[in-house]
Protein backbone atom coordinates (compact mmCIF):
# COMPACT_ATOMS: atom_id res chain seq x y z
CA UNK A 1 0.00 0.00 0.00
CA UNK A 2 1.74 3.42 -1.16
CA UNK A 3 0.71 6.37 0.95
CA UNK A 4 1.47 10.18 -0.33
CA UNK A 5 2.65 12.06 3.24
CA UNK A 6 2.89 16.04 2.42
CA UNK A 7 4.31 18.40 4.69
CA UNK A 8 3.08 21.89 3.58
CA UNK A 9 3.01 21.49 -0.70
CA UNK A 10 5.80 19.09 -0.55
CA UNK A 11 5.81 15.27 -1.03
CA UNK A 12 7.72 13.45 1.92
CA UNK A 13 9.51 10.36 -0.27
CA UNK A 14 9.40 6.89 1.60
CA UNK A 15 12.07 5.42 3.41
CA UNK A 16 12.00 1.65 3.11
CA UNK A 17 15.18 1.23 5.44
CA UNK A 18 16.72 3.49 7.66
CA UNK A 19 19.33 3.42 10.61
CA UNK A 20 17.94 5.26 14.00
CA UNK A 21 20.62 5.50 17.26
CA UNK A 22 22.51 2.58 15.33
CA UNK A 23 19.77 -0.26 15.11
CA UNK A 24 18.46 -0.16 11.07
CA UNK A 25 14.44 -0.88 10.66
CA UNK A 26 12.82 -1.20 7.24
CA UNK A 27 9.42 -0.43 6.42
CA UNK A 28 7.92 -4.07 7.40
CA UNK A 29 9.38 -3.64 10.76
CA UNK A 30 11.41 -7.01 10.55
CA UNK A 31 14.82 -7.34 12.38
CA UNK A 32 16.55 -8.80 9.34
CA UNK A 33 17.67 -5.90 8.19
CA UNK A 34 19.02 -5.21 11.31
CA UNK A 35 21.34 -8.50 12.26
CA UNK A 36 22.70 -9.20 8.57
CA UNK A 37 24.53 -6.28 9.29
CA UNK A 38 24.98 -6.82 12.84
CA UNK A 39 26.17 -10.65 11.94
CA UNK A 40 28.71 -9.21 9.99
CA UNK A 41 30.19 -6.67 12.23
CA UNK A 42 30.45 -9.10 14.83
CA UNK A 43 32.60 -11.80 12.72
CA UNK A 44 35.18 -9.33 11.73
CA UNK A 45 35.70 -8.30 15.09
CA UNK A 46 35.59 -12.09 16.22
CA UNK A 47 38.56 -12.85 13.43
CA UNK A 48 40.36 -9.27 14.23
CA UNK A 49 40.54 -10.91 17.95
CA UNK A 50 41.34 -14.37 16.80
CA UNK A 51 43.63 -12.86 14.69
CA UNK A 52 45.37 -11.38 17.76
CA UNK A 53 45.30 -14.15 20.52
CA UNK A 54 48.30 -15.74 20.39
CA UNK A 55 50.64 -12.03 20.91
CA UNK A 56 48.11 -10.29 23.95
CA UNK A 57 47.34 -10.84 27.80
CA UNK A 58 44.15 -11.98 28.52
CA UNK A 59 43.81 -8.23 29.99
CA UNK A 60 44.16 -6.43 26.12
CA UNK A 61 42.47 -9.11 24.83
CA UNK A 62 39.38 -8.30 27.70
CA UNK A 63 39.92 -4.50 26.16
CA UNK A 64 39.77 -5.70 22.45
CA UNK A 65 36.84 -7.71 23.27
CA UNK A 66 34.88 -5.08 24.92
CA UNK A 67 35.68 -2.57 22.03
CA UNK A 68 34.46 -4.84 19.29
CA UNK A 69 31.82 -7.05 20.92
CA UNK A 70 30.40 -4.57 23.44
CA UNK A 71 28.93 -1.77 21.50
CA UNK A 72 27.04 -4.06 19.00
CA UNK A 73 26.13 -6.43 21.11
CA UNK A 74 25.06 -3.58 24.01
CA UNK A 75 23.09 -1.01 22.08
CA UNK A 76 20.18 -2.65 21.77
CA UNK A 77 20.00 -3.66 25.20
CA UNK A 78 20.08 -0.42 26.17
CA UNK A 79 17.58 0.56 24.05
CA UNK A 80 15.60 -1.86 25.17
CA UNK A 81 15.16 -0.82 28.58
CA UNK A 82 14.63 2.75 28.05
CA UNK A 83 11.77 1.68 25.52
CA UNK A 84 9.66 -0.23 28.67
């Protein structure tokens, strides 16, 4: 269903996916849009660590973990509770 949203004279054009506070959405409201990208971002930083291992402490590779992992893995959780 195609719906014609005006503001004043002028035609507002559809967005069918957009990214809002990092978490993407697309116009059927279904989360794949959402982890593909997420899936993605999480196995590169799972290789860059991987990658890694064998030359680090356990403490930089805590740090590496919780720069890679932790913010998109986190953010929705976050947004989560502030959405209850």
């Amino acid at each position: 269903m195609r719906v014609d949203t005006r503001y004043g004279n002028k035609l507002i054009s559809t967005a069918y996916n957009t990214k809002l506070i990092g978490t993407y959405a697309n116009s059927t409201l279904s989360w794949a849009t959402h982890i593909d990208p997420t899936i993605h971002k999480l196995g590169t930083a799972y290789y860059a660590v991987k990658s890694v291992k064998p030359f680090m402490s356990q403490k930089t590779l805590r740090m590496v973990n919780h720069a890679y992992f932790y913010p998109n893995v986190n953010q929705n959780n976050i947004l989560a509770e502030h959405s209850i």
